[in-house]
PDB file of N, CA and C in Angstrom:
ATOM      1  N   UNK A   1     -90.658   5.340  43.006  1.00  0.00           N
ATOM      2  CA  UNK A   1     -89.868   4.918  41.869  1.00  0.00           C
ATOM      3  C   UNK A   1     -90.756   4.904  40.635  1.00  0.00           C
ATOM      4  N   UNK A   2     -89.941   5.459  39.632  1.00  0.00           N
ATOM      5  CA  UNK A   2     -90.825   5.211  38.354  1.00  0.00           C
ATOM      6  C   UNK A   2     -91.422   3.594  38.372  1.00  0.00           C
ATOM      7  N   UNK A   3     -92.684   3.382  37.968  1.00  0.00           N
ATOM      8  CA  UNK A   3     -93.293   2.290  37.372  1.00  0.00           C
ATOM      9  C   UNK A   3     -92.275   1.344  36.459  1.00  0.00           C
ATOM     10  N   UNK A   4     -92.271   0.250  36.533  1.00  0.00           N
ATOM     11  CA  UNK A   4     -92.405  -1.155  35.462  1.00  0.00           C
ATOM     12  C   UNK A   4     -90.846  -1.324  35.672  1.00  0.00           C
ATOM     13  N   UNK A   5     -90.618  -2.136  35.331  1.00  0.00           N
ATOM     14  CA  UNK A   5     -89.744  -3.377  35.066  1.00  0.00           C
ATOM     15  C   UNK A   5     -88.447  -2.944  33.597  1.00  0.00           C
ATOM     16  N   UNK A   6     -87.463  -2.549  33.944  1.00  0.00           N
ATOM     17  CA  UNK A   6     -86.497  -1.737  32.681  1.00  0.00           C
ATOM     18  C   UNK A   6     -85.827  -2.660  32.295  1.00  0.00           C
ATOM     19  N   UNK A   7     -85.589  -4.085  32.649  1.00  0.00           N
ATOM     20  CA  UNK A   7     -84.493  -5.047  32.601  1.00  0.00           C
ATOM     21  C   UNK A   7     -83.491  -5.124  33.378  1.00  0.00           C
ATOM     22  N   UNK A   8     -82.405  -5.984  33.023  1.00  0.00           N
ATOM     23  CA  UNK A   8     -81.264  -6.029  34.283  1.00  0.00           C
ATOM     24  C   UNK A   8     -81.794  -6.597  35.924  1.00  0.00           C
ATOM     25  N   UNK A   9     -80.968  -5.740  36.502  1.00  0.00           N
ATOM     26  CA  UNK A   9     -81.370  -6.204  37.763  1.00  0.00           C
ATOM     27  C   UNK A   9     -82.353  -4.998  38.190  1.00  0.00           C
ATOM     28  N   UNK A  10     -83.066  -4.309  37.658  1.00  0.00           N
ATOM     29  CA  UNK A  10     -83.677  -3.690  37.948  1.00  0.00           C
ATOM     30  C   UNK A  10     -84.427  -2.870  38.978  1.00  0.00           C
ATOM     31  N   UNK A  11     -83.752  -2.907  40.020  1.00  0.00           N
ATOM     32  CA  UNK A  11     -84.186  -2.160  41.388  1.00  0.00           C
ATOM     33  C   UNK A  11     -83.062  -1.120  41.638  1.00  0.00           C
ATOM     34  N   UNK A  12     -83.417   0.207  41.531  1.00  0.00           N
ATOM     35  CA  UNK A  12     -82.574   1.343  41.668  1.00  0.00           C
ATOM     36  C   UNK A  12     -81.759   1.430  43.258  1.00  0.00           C
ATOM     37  N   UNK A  13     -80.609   0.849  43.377  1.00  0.00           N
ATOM     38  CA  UNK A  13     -80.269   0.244  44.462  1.00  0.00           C
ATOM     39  C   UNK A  13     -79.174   1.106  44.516  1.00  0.00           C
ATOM     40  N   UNK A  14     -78.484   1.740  43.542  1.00  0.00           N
ATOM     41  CA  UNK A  14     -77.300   2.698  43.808  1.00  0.00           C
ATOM     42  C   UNK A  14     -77.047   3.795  43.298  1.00  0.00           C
ATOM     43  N   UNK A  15     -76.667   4.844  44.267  1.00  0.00           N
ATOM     44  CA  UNK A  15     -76.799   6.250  44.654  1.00  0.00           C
ATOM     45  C   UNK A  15     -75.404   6.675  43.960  1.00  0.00           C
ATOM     46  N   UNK A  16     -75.523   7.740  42.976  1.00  0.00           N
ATOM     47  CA  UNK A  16     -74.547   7.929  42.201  1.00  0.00           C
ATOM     48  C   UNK A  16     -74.809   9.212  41.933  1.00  0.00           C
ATOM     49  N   UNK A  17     -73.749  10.069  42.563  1.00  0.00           N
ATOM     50  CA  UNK A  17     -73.942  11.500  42.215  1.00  0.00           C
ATOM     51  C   UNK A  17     -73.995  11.685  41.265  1.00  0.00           C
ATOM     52  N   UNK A  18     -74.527  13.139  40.827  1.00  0.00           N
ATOM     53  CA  UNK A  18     -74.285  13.950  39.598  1.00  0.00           C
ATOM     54  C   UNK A  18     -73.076  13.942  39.014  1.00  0.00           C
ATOM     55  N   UNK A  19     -72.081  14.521  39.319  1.00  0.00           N
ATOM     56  CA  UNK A  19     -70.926  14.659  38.496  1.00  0.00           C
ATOM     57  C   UNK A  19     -70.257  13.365  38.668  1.00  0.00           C
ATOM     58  N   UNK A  20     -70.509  11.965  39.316  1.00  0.00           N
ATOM     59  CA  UNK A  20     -69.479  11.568  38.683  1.00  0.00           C
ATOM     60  C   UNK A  20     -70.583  10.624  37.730  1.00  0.00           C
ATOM     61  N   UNK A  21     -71.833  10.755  37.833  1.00  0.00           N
ATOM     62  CA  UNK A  21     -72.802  10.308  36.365  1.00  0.00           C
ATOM     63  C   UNK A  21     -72.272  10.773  35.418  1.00  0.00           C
ATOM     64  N   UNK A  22     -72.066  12.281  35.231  1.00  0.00           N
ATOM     65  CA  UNK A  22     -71.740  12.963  33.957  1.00  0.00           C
ATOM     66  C   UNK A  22     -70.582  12.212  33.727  1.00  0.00           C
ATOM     67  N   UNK A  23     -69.428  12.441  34.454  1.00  0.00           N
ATOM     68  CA  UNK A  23     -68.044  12.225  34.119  1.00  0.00           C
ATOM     69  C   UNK A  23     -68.036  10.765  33.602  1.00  0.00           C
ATOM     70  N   UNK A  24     -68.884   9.516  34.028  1.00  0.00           N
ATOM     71  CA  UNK A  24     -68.725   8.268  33.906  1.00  0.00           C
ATOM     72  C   UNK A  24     -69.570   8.165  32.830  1.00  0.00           C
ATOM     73  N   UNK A  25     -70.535   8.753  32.441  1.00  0.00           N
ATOM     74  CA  UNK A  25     -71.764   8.508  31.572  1.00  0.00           C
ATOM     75  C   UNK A  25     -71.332   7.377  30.267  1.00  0.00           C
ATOM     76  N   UNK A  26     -70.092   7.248  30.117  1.00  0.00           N
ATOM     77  CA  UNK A  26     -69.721   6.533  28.558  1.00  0.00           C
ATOM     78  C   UNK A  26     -68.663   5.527  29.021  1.00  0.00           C
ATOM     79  N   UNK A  27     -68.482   5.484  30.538  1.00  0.00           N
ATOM     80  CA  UNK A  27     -67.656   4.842  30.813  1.00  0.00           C
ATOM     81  C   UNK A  27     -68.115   3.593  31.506  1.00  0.00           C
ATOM     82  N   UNK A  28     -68.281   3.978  33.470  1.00  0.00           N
ATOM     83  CA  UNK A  28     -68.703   3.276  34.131  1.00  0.00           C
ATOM     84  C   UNK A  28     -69.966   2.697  34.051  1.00  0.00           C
ATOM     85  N   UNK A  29     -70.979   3.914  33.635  1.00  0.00           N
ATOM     86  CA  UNK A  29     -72.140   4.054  33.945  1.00  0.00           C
ATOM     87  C   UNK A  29     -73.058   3.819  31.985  1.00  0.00           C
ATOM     88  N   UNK A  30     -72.195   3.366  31.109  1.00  0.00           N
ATOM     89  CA  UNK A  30     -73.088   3.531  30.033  1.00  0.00           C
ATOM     90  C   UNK A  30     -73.918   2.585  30.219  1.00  0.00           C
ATOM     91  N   UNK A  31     -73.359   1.084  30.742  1.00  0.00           N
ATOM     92  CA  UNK A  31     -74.832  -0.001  30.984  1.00  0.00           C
ATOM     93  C   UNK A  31     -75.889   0.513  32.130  1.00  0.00           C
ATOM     94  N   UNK A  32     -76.068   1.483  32.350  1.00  0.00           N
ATOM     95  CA  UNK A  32     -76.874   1.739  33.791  1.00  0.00           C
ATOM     96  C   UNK A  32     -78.099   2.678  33.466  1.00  0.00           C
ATOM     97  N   UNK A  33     -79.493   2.481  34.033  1.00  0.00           N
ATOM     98  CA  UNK A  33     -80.699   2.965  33.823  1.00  0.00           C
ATOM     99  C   UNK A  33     -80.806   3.889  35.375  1.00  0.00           C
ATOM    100  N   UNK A  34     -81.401   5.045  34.814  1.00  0.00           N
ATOM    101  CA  UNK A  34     -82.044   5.398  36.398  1.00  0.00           C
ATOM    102  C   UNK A  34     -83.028   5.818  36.645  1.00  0.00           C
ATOM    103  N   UNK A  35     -83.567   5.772  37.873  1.00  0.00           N
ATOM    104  CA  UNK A  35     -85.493   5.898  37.895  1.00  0.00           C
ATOM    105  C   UNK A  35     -85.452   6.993  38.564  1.00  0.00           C
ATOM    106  N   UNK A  36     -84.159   7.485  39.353  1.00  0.00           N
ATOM    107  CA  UNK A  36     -85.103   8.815  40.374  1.00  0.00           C
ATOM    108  C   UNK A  36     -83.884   9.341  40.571  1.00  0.00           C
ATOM    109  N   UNK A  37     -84.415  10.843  40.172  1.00  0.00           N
ATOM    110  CA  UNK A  37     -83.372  11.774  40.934  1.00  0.00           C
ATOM    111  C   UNK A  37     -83.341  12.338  41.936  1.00  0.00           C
ATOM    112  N   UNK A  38     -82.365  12.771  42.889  1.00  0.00           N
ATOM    113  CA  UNK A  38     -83.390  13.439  44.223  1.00  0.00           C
ATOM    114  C   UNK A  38     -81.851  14.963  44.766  1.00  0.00           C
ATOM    115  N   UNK A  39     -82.120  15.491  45.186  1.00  0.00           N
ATOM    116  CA  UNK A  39     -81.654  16.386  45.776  1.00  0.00           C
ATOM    117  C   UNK A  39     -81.336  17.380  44.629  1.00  0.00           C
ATOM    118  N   UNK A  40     -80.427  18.665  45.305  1.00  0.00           N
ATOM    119  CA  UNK A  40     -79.345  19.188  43.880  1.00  0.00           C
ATOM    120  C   UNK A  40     -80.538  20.244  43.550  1.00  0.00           C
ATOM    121  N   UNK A  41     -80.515  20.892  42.690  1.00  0.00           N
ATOM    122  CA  UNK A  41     -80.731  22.390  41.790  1.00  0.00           C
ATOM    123  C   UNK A  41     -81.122  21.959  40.535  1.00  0.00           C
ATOM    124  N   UNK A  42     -80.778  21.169  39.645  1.00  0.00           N
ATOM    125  CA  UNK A  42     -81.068  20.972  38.221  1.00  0.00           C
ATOM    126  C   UNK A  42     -80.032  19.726  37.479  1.00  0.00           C
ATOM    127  N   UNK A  43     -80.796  19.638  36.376  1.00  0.00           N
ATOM    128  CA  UNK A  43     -79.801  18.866  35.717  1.00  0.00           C
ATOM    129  C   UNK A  43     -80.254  18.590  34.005  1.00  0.00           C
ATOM    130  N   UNK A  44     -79.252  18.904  33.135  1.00  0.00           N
ATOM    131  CA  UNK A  44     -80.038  18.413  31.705  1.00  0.00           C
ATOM    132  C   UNK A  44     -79.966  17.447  31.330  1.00  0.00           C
ATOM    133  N   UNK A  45     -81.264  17.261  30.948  1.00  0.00           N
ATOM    134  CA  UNK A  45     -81.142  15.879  30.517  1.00  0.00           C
ATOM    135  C   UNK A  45     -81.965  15.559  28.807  1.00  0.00           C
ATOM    136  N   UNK A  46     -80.862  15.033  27.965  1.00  0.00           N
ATOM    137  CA  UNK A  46     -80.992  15.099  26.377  1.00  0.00           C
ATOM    138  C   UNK A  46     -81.778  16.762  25.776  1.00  0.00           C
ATOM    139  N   UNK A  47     -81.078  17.701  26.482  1.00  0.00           N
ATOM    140  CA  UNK A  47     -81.045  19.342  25.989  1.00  0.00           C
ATOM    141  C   UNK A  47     -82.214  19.790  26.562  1.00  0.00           C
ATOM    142  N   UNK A  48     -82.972  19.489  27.714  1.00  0.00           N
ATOM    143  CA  UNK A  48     -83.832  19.768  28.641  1.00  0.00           C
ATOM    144  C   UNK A  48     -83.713  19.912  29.911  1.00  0.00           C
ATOM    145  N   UNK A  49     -83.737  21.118  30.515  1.00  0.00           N
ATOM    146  CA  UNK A  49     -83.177  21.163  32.078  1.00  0.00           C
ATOM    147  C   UNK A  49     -84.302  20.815  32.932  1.00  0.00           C
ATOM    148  N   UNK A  50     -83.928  19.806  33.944  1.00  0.00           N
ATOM    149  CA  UNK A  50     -84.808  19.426  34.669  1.00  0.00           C
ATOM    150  C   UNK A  50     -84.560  20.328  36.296  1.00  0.00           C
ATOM    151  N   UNK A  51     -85.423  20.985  36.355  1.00  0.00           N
ATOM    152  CA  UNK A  51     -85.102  21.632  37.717  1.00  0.00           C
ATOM    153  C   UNK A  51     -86.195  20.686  39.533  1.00  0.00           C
ATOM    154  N   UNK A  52     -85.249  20.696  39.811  1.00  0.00           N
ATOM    155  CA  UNK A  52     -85.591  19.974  41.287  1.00  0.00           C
ATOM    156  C   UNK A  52     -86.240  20.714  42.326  1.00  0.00           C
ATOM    157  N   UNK A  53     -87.839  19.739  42.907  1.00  0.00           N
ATOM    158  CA  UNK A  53     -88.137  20.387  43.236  1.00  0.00           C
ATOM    159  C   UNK A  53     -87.691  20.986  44.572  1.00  0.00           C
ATOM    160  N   UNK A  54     -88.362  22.513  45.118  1.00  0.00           N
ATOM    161  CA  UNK A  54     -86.972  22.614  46.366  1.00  0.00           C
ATOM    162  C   UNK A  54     -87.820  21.981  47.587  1.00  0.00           C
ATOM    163  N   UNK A  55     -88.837  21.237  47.193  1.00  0.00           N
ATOM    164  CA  UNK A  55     -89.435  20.861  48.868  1.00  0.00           C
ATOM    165  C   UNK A  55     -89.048  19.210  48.745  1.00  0.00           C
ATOM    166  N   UNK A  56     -88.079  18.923  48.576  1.00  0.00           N
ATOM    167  CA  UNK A  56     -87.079  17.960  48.160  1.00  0.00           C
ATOM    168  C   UNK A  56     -88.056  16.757  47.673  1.00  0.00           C
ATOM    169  N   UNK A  57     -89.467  16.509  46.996  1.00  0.00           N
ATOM    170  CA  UNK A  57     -89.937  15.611  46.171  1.00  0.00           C
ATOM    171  C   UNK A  57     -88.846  15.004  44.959  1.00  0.00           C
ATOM    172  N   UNK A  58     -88.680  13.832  44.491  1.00  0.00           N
ATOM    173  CA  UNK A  58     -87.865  13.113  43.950  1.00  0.00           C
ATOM    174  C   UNK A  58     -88.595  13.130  42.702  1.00  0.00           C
ATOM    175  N   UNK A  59     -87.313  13.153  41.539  1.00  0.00           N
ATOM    176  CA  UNK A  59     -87.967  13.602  40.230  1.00  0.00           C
ATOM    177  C   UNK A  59     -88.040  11.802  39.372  1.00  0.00           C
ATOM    178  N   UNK A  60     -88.950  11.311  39.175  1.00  0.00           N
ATOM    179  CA  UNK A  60     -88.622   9.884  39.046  1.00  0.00           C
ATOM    180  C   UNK A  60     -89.083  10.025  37.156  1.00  0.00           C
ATOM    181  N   UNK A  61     -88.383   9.356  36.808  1.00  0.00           N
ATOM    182  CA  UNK A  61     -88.375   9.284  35.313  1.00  0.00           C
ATOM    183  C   UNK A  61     -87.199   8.479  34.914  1.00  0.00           C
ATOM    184  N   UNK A  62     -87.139   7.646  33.584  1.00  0.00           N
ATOM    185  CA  UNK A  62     -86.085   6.903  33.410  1.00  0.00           C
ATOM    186  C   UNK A  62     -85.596   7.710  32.694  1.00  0.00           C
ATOM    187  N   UNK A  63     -83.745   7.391  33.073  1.00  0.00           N
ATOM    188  CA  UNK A  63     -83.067   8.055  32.861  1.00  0.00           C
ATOM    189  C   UNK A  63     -82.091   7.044  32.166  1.00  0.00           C
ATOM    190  N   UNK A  64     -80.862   7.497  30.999  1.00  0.00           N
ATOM    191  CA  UNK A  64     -80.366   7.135  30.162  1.00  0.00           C
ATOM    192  C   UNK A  64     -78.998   8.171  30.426  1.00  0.00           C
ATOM    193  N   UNK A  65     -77.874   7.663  31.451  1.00  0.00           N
ATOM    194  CA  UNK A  65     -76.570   8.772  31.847  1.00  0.00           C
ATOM    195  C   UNK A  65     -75.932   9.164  30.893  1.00  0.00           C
ATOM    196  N   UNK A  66     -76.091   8.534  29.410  1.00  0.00           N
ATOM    197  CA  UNK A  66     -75.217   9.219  28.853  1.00  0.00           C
ATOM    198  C   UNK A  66     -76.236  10.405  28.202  1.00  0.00           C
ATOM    199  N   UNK A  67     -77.472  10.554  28.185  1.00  0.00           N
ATOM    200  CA  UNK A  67     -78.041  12.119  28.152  1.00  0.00           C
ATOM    201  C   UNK A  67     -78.201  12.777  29.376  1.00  0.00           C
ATOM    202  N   UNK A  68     -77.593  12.305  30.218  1.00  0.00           N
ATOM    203  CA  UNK A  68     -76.959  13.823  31.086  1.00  0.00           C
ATOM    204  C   UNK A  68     -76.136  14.280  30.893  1.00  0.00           C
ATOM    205  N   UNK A  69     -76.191  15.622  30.446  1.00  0.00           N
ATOM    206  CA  UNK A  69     -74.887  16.402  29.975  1.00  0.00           C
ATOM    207  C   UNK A  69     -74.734  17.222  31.149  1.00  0.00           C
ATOM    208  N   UNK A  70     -75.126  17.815  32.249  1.00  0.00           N
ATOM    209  CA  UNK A  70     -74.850  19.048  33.422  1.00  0.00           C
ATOM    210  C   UNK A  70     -75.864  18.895  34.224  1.00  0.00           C
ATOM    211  N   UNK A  71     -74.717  18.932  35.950  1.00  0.00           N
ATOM    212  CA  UNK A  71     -75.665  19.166  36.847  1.00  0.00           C
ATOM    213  C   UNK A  71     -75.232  19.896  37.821  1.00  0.00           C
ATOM    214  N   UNK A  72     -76.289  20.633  38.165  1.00  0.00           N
ATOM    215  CA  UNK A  72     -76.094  22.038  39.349  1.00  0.00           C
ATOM    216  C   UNK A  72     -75.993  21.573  40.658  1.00  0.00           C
ATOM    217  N   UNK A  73     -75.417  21.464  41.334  1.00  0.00           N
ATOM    218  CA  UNK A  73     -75.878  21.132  42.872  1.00  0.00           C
ATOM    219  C   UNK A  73     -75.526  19.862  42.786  1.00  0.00           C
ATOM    220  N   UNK A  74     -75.982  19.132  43.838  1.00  0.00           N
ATOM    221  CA  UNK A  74     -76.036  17.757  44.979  1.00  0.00           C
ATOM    222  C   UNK A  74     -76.551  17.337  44.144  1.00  0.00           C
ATOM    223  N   UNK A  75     -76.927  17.000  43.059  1.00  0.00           N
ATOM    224  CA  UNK A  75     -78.055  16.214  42.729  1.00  0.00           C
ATOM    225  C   UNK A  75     -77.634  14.548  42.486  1.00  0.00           C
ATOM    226  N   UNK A  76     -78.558  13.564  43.657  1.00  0.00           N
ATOM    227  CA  UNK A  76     -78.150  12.044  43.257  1.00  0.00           C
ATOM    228  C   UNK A  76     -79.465  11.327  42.171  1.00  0.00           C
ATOM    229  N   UNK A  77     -78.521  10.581  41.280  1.00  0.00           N
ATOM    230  CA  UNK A  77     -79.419   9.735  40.831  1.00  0.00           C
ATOM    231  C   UNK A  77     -79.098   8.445  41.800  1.00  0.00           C
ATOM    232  N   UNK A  78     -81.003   7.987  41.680  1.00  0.00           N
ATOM    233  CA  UNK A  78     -80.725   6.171  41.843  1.00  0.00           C
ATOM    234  C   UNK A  78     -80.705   5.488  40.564  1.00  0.00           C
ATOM    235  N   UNK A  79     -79.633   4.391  40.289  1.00  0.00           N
ATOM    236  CA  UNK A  79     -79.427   3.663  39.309  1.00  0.00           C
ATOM    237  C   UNK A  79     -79.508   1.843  39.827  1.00  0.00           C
ATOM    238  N   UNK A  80     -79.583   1.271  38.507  1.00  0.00           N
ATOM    239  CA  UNK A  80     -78.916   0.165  38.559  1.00  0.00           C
ATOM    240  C   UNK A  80     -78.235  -0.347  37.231  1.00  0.00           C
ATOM    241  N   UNK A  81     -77.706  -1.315  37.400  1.00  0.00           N
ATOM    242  CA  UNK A  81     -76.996  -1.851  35.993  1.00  0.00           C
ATOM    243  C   UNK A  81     -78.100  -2.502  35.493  1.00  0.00           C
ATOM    244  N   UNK A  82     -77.730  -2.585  33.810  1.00  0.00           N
ATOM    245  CA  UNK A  82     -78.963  -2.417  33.308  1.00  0.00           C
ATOM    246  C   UNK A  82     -77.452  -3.563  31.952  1.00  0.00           C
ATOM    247  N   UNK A  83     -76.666  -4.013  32.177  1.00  0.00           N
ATOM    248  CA  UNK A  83     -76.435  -4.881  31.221  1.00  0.00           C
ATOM    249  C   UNK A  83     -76.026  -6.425  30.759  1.00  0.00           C
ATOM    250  N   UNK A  84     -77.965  -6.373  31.556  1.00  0.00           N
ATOM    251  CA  UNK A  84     -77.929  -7.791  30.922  1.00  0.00           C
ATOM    252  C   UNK A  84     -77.304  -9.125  31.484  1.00  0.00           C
ATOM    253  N   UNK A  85     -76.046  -8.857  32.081  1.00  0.00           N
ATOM    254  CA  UNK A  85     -75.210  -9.585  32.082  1.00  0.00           C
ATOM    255  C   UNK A  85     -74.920 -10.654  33.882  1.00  0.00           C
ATOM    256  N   UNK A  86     -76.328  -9.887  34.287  1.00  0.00           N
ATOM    257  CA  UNK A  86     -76.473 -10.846  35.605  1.00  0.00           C
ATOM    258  C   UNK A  86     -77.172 -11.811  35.990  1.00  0.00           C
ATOM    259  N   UNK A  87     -76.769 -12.921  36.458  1.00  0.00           N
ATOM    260  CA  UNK A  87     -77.635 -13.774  36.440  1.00  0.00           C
ATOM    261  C   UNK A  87     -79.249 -13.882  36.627  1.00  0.00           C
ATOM    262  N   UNK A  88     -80.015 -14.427  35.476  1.00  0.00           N
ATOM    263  CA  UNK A  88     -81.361 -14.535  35.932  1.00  0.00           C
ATOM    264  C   UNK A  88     -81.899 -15.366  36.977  1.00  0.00           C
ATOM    265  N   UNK A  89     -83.209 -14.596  37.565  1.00  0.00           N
ATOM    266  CA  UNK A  89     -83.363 -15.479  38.900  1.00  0.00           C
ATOM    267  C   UNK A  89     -84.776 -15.554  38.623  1.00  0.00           C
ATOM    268  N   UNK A  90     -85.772 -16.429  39.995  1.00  0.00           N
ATOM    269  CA  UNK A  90     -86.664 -16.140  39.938  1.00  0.00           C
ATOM    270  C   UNK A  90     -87.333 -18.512  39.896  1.00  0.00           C
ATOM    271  N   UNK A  91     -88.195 -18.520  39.452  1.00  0.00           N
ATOM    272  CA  UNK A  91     -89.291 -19.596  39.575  1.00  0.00           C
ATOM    273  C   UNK A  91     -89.199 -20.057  38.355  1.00  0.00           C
ATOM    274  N   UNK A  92     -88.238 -21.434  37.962  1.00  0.00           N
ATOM    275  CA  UNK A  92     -88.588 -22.249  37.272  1.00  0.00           C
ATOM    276  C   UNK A  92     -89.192 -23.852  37.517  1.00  0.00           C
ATOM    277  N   UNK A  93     -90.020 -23.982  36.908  1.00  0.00           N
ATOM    278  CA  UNK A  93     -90.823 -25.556  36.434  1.00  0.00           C
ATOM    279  C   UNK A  93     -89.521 -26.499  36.509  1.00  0.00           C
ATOM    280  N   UNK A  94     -89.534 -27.679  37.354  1.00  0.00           N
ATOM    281  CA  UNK A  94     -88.428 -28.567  37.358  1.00  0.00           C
ATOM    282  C   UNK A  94     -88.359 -29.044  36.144  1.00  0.00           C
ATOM    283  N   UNK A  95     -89.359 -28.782  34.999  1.00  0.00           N
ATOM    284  CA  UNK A  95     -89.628 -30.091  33.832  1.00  0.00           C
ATOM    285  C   UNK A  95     -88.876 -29.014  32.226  1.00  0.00           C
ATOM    286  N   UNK A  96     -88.188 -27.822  33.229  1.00  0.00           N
ATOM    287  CA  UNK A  96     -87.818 -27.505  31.963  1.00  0.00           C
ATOM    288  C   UNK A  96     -86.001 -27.068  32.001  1.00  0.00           C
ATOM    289  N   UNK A  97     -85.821 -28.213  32.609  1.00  0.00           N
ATOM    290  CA  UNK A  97     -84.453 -28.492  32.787  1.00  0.00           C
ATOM    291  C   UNK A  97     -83.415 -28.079  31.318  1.00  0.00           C
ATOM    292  N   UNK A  98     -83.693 -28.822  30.097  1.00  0.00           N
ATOM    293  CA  UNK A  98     -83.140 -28.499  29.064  1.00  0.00           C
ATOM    294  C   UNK A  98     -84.303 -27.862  28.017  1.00  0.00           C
ATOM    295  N   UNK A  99     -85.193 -27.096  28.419  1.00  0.00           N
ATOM    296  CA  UNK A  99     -85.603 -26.057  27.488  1.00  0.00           C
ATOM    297  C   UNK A  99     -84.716 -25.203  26.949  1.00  0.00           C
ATOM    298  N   UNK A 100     -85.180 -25.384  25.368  1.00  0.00           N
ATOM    299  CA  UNK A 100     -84.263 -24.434  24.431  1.00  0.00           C
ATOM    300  C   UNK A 100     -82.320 -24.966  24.234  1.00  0.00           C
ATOM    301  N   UNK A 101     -82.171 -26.126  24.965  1.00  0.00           N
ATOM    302  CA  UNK A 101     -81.129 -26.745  24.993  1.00  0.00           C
ATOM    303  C   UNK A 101     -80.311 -26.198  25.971  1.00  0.00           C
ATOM    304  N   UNK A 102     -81.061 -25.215  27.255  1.00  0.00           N
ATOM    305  CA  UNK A 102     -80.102 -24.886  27.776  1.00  0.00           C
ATOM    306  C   UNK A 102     -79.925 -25.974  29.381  1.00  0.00           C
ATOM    307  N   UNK A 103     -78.646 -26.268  29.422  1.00  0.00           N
ATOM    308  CA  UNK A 103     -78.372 -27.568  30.297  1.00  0.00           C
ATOM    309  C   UNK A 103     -77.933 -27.287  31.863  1.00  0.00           C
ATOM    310  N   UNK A 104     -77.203 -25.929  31.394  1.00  0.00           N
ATOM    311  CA  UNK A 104     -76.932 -25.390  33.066  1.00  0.00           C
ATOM    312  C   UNK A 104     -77.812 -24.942  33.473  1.00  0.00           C
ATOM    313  N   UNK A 105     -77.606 -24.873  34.881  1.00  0.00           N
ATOM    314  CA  UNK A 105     -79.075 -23.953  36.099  1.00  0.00           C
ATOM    315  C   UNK A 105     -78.960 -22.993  35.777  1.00  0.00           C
ATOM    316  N   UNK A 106     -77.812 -22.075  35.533  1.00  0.00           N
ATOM    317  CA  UNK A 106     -78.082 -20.602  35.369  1.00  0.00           C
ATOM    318  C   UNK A 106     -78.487 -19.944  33.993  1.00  0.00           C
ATOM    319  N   UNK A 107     -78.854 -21.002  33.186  1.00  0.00           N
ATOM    320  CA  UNK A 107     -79.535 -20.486  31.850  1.00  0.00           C
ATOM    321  C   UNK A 107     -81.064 -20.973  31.656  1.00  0.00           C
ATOM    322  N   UNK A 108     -81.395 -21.616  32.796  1.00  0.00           N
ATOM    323  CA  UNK A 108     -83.004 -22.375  32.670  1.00  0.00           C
ATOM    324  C   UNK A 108     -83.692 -20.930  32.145  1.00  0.00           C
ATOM    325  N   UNK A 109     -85.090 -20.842  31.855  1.00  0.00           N
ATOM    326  CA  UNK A 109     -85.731 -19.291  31.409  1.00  0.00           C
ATOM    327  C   UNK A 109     -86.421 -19.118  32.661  1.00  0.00           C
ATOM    328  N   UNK A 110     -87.085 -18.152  33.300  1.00  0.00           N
ATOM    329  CA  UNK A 110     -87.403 -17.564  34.430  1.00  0.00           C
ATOM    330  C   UNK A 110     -89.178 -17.431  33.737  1.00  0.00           C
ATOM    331  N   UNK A 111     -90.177 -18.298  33.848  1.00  0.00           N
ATOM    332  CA  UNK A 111     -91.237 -17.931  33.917  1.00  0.00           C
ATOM    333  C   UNK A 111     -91.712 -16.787  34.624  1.00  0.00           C
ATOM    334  N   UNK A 112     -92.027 -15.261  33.740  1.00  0.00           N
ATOM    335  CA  UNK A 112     -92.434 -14.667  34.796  1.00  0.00           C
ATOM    336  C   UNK A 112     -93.498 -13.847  35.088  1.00  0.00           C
ATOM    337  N   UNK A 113     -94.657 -14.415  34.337  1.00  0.00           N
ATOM    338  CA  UNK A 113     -96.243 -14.174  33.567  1.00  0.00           C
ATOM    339  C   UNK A 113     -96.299 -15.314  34.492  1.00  0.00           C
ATOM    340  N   UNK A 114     -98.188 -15.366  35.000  1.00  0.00           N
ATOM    341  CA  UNK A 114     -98.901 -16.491  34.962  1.00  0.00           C
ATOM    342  C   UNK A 114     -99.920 -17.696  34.172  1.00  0.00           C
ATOM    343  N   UNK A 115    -100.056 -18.210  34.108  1.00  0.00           N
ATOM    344  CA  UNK A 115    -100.938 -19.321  33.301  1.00  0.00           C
ATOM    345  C   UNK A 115     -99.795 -19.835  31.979  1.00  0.00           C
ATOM    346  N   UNK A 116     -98.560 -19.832  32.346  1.00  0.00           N
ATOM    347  CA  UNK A 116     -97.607 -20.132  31.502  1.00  0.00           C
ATOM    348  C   UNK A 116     -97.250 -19.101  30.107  1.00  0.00           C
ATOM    349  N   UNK A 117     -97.517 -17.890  30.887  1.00  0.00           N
ATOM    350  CA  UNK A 117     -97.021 -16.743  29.647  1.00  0.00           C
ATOM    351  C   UNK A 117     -95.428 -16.826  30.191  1.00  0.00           C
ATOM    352  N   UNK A 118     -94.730 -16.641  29.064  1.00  0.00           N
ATOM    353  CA  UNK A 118     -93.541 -16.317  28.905  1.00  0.00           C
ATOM    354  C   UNK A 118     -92.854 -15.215  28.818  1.00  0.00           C
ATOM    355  N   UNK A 119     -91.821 -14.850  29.024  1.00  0.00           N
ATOM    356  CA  UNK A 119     -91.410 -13.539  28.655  1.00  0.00           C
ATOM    357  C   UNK A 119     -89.786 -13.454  27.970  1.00  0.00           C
TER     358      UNK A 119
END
């Protein structure tokens, strides 16, 4: 998988063909990032054809569906949703219950640096 951390829920967890990426690109799929492509013949991506390799190595690069405009073949991306809009998780400090005024559990902030870096 491409390197680092894109936001969202960030682990490329779903397999979404080519054409219905293209077809959804502005629809289903405009909140969605993807790290790896794998199978398939080619595909352009923002007026650059990416051709696949044929000893089936996975083409990993982040990807943005609505600059896929065409794809040849089988080709799957892995995606995930990428908007924002799922709950944050992860390791908070009991003592920062109403940091920033936020009062519910599911808005505490997610420390996720060490020695108390923030993010």
């Amino acid at each position: 998988m491409a390197g680092g951390n894109y936001g969202g829920s960030s682990l490329p967890t779903t397999p979404v063909p080519g054409a219905a990426l293209v077809s959804g690109n502005k629809t289903v799929y405009k909140n969605f990032k993807c790290t790896t492509a794998l199978d398939g013949t080619s595909f352009v991506y923002d007026d650059v054809t990416i051709t696949m390799p044929t000893d089936g190595t996975p083409v990993e690069m982040v990807i943005s569906p609505a600059k896929v405009t065409t794809v040849t073949g089988a080709v799957v991306f892995l995606c995930y949703n990428c908007s924002c809009n799922d709950i944050m998780s992860g390791t908070t400090a009991p003592s920062a219950v109403n940091y920033s005024g936020a009062s519910a559990p599911m808005w505490k902030p997610v420390i996720i640096g060490g020695d108390g870096l923030n993010s």
